[in-house]
Protein backbone atom coordinates (compact mmCIF):
# COMPACT_ATOMS: atom_id res chain seq x y z
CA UNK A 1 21.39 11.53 138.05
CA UNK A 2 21.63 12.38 141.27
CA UNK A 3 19.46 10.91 144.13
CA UNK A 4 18.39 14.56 144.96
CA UNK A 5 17.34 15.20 141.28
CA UNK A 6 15.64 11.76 140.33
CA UNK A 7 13.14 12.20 143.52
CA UNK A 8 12.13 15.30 142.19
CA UNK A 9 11.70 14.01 138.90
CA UNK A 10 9.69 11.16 140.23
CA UNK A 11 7.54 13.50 142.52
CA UNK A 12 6.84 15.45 139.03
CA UNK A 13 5.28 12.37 137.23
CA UNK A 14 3.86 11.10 140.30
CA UNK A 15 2.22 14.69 141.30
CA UNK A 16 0.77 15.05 137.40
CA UNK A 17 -0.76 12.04 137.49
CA UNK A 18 1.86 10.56 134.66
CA UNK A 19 0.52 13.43 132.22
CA UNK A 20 3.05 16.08 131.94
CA UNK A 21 2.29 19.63 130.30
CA UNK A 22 4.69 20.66 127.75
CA UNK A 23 6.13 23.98 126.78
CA UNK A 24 6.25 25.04 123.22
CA UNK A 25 9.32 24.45 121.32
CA UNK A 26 10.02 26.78 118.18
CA UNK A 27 11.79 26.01 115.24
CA UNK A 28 13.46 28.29 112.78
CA UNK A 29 14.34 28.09 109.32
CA UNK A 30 15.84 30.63 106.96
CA UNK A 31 15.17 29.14 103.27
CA UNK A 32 11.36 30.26 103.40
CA UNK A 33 9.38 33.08 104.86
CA UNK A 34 7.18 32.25 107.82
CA UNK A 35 3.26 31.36 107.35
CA UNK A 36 2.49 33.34 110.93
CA UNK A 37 -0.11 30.93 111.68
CA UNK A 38 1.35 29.54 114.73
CA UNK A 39 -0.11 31.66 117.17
CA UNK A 40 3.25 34.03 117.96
CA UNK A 41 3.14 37.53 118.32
CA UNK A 42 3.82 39.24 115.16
CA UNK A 43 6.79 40.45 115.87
CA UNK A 44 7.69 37.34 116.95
CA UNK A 45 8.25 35.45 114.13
CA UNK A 46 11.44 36.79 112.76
CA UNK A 47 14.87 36.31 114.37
CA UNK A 48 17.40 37.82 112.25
CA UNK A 49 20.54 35.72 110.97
CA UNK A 50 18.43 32.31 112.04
CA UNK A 51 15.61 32.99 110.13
CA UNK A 52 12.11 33.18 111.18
CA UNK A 53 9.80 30.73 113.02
CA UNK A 54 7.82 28.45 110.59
CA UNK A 55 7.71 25.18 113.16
CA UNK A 56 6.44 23.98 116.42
CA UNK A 57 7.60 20.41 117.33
CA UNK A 58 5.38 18.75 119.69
CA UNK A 59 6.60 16.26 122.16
CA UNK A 60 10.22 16.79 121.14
CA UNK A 61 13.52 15.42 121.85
CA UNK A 62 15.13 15.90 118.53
CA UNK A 63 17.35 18.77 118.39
CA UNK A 64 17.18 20.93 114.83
CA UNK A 65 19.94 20.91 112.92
CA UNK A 66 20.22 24.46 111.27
CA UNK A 67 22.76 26.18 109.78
CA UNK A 68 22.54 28.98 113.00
CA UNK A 69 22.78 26.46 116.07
CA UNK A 70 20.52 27.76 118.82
CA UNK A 71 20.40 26.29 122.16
CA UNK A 72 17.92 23.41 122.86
CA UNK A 73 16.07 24.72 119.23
CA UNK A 74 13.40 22.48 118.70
CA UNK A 75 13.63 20.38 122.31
CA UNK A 76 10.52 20.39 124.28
CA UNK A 77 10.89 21.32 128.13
CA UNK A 78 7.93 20.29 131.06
CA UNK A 79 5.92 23.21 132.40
CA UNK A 80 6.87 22.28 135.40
CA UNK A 81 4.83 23.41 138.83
CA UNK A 82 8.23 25.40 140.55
CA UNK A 83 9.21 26.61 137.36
CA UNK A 84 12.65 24.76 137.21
CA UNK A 85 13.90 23.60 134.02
CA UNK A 86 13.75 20.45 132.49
CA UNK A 87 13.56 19.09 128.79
CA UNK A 88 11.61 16.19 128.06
CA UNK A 89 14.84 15.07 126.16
CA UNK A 90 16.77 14.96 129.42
CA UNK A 91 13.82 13.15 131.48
CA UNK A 92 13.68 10.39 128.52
CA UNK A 93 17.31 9.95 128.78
CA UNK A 94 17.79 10.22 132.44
CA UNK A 95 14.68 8.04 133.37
CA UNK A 96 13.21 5.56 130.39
CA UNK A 97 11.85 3.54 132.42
CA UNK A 98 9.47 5.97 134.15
CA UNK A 99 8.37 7.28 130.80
CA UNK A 100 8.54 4.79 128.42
CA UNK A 101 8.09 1.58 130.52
CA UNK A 102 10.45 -1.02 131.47
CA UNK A 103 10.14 -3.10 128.57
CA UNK A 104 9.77 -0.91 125.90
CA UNK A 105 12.56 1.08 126.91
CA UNK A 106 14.74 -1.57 126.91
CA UNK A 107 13.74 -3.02 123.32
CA UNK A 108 13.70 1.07 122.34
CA UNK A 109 16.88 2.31 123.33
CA UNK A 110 16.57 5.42 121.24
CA UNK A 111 13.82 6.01 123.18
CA UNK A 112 10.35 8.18 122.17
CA UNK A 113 11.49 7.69 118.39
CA UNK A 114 8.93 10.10 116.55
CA UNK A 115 8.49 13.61 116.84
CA UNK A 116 5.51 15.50 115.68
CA UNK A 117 5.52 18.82 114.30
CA UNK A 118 3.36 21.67 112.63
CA UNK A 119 4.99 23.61 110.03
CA UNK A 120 3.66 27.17 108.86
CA UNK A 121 5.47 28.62 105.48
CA UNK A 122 4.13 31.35 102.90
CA UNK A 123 5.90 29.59 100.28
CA UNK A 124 5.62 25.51 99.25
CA UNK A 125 8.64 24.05 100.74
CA UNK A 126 11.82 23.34 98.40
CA UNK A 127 11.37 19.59 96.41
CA UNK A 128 13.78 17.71 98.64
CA UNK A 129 14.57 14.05 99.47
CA UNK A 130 14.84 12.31 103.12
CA UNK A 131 17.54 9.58 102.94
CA UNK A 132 16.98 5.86 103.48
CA UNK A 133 19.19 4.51 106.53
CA UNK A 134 21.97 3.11 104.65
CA UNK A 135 22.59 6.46 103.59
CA UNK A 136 21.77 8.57 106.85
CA UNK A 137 24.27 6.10 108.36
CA UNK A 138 27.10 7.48 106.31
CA UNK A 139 27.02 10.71 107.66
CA UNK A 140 25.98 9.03 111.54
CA UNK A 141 22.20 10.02 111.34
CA UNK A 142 18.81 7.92 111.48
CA UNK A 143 16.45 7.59 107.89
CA UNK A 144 13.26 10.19 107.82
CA UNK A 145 9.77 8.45 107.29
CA UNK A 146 7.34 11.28 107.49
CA UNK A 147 3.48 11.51 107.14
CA UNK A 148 1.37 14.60 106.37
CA UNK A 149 -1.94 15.69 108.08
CA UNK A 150 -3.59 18.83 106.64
CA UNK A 151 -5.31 20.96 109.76
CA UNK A 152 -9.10 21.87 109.19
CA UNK A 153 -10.11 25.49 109.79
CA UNK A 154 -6.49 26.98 108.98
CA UNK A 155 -5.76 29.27 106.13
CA UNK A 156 -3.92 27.42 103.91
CA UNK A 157 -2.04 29.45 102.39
CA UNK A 158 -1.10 30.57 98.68
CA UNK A 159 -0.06 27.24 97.26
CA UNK A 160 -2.09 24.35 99.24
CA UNK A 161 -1.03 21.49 96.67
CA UNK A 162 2.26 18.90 97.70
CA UNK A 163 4.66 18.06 95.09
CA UNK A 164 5.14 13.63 95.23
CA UNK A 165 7.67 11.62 92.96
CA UNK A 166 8.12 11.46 90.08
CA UNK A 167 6.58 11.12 86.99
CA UNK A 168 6.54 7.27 85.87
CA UNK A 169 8.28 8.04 82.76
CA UNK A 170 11.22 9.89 84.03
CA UNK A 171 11.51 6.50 86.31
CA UNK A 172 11.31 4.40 83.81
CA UNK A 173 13.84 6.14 81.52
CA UNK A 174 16.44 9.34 82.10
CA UNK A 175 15.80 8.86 86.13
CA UNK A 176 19.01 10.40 87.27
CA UNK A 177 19.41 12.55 84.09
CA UNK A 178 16.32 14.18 84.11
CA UNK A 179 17.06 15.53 87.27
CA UNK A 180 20.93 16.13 87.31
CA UNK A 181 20.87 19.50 85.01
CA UNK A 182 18.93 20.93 87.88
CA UNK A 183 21.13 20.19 90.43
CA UNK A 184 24.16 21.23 88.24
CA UNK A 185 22.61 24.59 87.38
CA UNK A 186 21.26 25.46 90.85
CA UNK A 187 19.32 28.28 88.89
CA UNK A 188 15.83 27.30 89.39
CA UNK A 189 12.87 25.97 90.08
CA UNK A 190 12.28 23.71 87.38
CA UNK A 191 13.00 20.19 88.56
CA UNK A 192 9.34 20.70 89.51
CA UNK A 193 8.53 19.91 85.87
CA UNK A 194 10.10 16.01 86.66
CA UNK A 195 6.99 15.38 89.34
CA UNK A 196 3.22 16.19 89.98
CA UNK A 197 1.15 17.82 92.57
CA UNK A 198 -1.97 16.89 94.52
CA UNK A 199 -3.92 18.92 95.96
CA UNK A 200 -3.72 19.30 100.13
CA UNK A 201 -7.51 18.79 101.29
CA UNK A 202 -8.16 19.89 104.64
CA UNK A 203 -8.39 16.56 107.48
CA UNK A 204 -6.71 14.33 105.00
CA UNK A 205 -3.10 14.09 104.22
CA UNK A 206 -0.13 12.21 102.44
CA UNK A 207 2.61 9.18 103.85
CA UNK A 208 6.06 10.03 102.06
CA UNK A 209 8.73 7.06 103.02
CA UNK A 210 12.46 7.76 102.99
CA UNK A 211 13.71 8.25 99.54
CA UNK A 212 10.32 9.71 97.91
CA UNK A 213 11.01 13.16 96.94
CA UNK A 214 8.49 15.70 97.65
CA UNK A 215 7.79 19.48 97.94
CA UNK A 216 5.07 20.19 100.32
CA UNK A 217 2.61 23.17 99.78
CA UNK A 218 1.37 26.33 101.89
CA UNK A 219 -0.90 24.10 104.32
CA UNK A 220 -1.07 24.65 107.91
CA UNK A 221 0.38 21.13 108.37
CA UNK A 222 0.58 18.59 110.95
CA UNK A 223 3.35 16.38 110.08
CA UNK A 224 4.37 13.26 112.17
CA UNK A 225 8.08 11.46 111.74
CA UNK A 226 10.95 9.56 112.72
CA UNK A 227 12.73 10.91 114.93
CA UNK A 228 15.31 12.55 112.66
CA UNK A 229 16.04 15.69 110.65
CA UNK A 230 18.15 14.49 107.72
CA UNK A 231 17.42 15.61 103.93
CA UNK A 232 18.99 17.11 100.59
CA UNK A 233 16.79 20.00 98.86
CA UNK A 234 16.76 19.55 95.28
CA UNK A 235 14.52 23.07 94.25
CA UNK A 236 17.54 25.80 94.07
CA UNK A 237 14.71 28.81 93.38
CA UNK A 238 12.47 28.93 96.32
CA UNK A 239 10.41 31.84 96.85
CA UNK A 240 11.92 34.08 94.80
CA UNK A 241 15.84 33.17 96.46
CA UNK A 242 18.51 30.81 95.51
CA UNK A 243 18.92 28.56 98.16
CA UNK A 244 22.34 27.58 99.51
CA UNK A 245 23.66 24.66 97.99
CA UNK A 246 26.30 23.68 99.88
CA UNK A 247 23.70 23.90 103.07
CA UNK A 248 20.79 22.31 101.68
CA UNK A 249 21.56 20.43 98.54
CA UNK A 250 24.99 18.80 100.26
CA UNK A 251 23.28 18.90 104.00
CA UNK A 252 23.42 15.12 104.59
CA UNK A 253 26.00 13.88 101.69
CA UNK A 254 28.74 11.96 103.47
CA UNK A 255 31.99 14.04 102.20
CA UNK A 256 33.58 11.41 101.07
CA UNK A 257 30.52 10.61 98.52
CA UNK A 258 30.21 14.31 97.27
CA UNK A 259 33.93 14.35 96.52
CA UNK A 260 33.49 11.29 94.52
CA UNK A 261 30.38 11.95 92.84
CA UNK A 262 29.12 16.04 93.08
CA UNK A 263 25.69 16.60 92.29
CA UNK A 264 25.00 12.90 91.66
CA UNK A 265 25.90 11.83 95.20
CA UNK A 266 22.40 13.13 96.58
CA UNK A 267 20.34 11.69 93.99
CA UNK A 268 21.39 8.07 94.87
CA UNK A 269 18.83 8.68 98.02
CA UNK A 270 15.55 8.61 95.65
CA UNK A 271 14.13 5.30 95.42
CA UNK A 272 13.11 5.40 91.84
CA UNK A 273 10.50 2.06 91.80
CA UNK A 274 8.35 4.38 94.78
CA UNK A 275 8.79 7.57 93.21
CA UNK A 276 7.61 6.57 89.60
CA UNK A 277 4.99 4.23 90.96
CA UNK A 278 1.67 4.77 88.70
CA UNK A 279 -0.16 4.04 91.57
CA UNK A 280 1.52 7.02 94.08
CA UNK A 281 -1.33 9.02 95.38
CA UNK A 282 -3.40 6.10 96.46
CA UNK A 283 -0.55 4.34 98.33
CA UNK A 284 0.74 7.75 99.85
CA UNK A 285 -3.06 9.12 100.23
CA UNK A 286 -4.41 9.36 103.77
CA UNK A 287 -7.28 9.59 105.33
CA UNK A 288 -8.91 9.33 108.46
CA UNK A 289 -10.26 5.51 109.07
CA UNK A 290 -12.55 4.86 112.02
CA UNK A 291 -10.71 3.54 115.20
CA UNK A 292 -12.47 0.82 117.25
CA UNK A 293 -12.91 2.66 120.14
CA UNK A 294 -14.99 5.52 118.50
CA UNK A 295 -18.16 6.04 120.28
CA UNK A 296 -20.44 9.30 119.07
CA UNK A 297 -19.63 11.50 121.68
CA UNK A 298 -15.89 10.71 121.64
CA UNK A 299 -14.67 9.87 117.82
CA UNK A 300 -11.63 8.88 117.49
CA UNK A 301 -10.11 8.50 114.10
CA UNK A 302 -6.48 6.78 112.48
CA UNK A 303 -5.29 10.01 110.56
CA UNK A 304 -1.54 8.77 110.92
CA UNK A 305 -1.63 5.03 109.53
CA UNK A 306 0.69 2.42 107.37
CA UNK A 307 3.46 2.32 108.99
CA UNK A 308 4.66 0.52 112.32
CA UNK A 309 7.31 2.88 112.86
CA UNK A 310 4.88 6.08 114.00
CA UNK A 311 0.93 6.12 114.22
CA UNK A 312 -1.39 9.15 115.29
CA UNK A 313 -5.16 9.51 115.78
CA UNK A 314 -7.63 12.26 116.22
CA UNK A 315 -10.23 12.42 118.98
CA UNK A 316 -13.03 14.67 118.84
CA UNK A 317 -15.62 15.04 122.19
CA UNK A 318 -18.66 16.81 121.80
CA UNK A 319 -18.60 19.71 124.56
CA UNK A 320 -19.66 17.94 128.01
CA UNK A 321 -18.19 14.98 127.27
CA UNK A 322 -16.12 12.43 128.54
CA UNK A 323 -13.83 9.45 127.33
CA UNK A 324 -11.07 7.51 128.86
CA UNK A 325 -7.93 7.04 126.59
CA UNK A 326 -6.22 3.80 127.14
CA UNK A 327 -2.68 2.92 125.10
CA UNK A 328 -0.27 0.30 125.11
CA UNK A 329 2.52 3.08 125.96
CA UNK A 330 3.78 6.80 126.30
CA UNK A 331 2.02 9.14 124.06
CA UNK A 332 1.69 12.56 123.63
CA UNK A 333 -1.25 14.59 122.62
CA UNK A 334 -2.03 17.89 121.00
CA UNK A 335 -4.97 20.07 121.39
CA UNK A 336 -6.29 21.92 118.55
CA UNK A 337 -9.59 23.03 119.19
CA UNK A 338 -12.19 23.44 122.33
CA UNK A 339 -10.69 22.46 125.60
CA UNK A 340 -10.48 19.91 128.03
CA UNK A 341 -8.64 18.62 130.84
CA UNK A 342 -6.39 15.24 130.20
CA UNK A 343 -6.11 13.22 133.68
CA UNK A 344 -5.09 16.84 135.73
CA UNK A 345 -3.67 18.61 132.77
CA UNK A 346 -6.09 21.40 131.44
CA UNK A 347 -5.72 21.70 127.58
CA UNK A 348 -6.83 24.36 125.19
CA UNK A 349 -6.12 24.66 121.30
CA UNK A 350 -4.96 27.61 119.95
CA UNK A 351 -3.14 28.69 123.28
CA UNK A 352 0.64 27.87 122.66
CA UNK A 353 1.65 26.35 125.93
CA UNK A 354 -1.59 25.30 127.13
CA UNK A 355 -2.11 22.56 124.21
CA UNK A 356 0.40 19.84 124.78
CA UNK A 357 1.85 17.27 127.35
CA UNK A 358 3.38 13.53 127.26
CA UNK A 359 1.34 10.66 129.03
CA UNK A 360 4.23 7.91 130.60
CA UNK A 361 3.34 4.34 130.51
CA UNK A 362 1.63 3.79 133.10
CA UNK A 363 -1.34 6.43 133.24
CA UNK A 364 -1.62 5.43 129.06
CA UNK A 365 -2.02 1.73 129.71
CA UNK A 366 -4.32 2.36 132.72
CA UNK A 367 -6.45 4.84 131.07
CA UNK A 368 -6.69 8.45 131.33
CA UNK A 369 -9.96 10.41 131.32
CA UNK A 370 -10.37 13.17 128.92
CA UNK A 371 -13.25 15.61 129.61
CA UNK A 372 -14.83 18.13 127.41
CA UNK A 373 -14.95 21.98 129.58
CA UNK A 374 -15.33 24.22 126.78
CA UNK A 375 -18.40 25.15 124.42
CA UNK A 376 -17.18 23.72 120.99
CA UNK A 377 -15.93 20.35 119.88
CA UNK A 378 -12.63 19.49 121.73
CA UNK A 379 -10.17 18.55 118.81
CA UNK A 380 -7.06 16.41 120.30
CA UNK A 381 -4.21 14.28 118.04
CA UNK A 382 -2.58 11.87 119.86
CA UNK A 383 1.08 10.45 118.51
CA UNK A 384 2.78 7.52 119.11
CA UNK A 385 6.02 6.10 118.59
CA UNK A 386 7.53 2.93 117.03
CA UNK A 387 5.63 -0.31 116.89
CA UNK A 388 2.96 0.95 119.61
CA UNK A 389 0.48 0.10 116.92
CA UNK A 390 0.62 -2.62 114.59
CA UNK A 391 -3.06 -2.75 113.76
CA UNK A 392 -2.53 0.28 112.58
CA UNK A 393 0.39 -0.39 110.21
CA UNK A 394 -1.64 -2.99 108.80
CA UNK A 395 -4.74 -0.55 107.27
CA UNK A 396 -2.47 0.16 104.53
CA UNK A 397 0.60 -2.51 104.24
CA UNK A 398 3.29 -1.91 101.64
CA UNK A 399 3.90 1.23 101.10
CA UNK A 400 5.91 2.61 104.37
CA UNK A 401 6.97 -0.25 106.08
């Protein structure tokens, strides 16, 4: 970086107060048609040979990985007060220190290490698979642990009900045989009939570890992650289309394993003991569990909890109202009702590119106050990345690690 650029990227924190607004970042997908619940124009939504838009990530420095490469799809950029460009990936990488804090960016090289996301389909996503790290390392990627919060108020859509593992018997007996017809055939949708579905209930949602399989519903859905975008799609008939195969199916099969094995290479990602577990909706069940900071005015809730690797809460403020939000590092936050202004940042939900900005280190762990403008409720999530929280991790050990 050059002295030139990393004063000006100092003066930006500095000037912001360590809470930097965020621009939108839009994420296409061709498999499934879009939800249009996002806030776009409508005829912004579809974009030809790359699909349509049916995601928003939030605080991103994860690229997509789509079959159409666009440039900087799905990286977040600052609003920034001279309108110059510059991606939150690139200030991360460029300055961890400033954002992340000395120590924890030196223990987190990889540096945020979640990304957040809403995603908006008309169709229930294809019953696919997120690979544990010994098998994203074969093809040079990072394991997907992912957790599910369903947003209140939203339409939600034609099918609001997630597919989750398997069912125990097909665990405890064909496992790989039940499914491997389906994947042969590539004719259907009919692997469905190997799992179960639960239904998605508004404010609540599901945690779905690497290897689980899972085909999420129609939900207006917040979703927070590792910071990764691996996966093999299992469902070939999605919304009335055959999917591609080679695309989806193969997407993150080292070569060298689908050569060997074909169809059976992807199914060595599902961990069979989690997906057959009798037990599965109450260990992957989540709801919102009071955080100790909650106050009446200003309730904060765990909505994103089990796991040290990611953690998320909700705040609500009653209008007038104000709260100081203090963390032990970098967050960012999401508005999605009412508004408010965060430290110097104004926030309002349901305006796409006045909801969202990053808080560095140090205005998190001094405190930032967050003050109610607007009429209604002020409805915030806040995200954070890997072992931020461990109190957190611990109201419901054993399931995601």
């Amino acid at each position: 970086m050059s002295p030139v650029r990393e004063e000006w990227v100092r003066r930006l924190v500095e000037d912001a107060g360590g809470v930097l607004a965020l621009e939108p970042a839009w994420v296409a997908r061709s498999f499934l048609p879009p939800g249009r619940r996002l806030g776009l124009a409508e005829d912004a939504y579809d974009l030809g040979v790359r699909g349509a838009v049916c995601e928003r990530w939030l605080a991103s420095t994860t690229p997509a990985d789509n079959a159409v490469p666009h440039p900087d799809e799905g990286l977040s950029a600052l609003r920034t007060p001279d309108g110059r460009h510059l991606l939150l990936a690139d200030l991360v990488r460029e300055q961890p220190a400033l954002v992340l804090g000395e120590e924890y960016a030196a223990t987190h090289p990889a540096g945020l290490g979640r990304l957040a996301k809403i995603f908006d389909y008309a169709a229930r996503l294809p019953f696919h698979v997120h690979p544990a790290q010994e098998y994203a390392a074969r093809v040079g990627r990072h394991q997907k642990d992912e957790a599910y919060h369903f947003l209140p108020g939203a339409d939600q859509g034609a099918h609001p009900e997630t597919f989750l593992g398997v069912q125990p018997h097909v665990a405890r007996g064909p496992r790989e045989e039940a499914l491997l017809p389906h994947l042969v055939a590539w004719d259907s949708d009919l692997v469905l009939t190997t799992s179960q579905a639960y239904l998605q209930v508004p404010g609540e949602g599901f945690m779905v570890p690497s290897g689980v399989l899972h085909g999420p519903g129609t939900a207006l859905t917040l979703e927070l992650q590792e910071d990764s975008d691996v996966l093999s799609m299992f469902q070939a008939l999605n919304a009335g289309k055959i999917i591609d195969k080679d695309q989806l199916l193969y997407k993150d099969v080292a070569p060298v394993d689908r050569e060997a094995w074909a169809e059976r290479a992807p199914l060595a990602f599902v961990d069979w003991a989690r997906n057959g577990d009798p037990d599965l909706f109450a260990r992957a069940h989540l709801r919102p569990l009071p955080h100790p900071a909650s106050t009446p005015e200003a309730r904060r809730d765990w909505v994103f909890h089990g796991s040290t690797r990611f953690s998320g809460q909700r705040l609500v403020l009653a209008p007038g109202a104000a709260t100081t939000v203090v963390e032990p590092g970098a967050y960012s936050v999401f508005a999605w009702t009412g508004s408010a202004t965060w430290g110097g940042v104004e926030l309002a939900g349901g305006r796409p590119g006045e909801d969202e900005a990053l808080v560095v280190h140090a205005a998190a762990t001094r405190g930032t106050e967050v003050r109610s403008t607007g009429t209604e409720p002020f409805t915030a999530y806040v995200f954070s990345g890997p072992n931020l929280h461990p109190e957190a991790a611990l109201l419901a050990p054993g399931w995601a690690g």
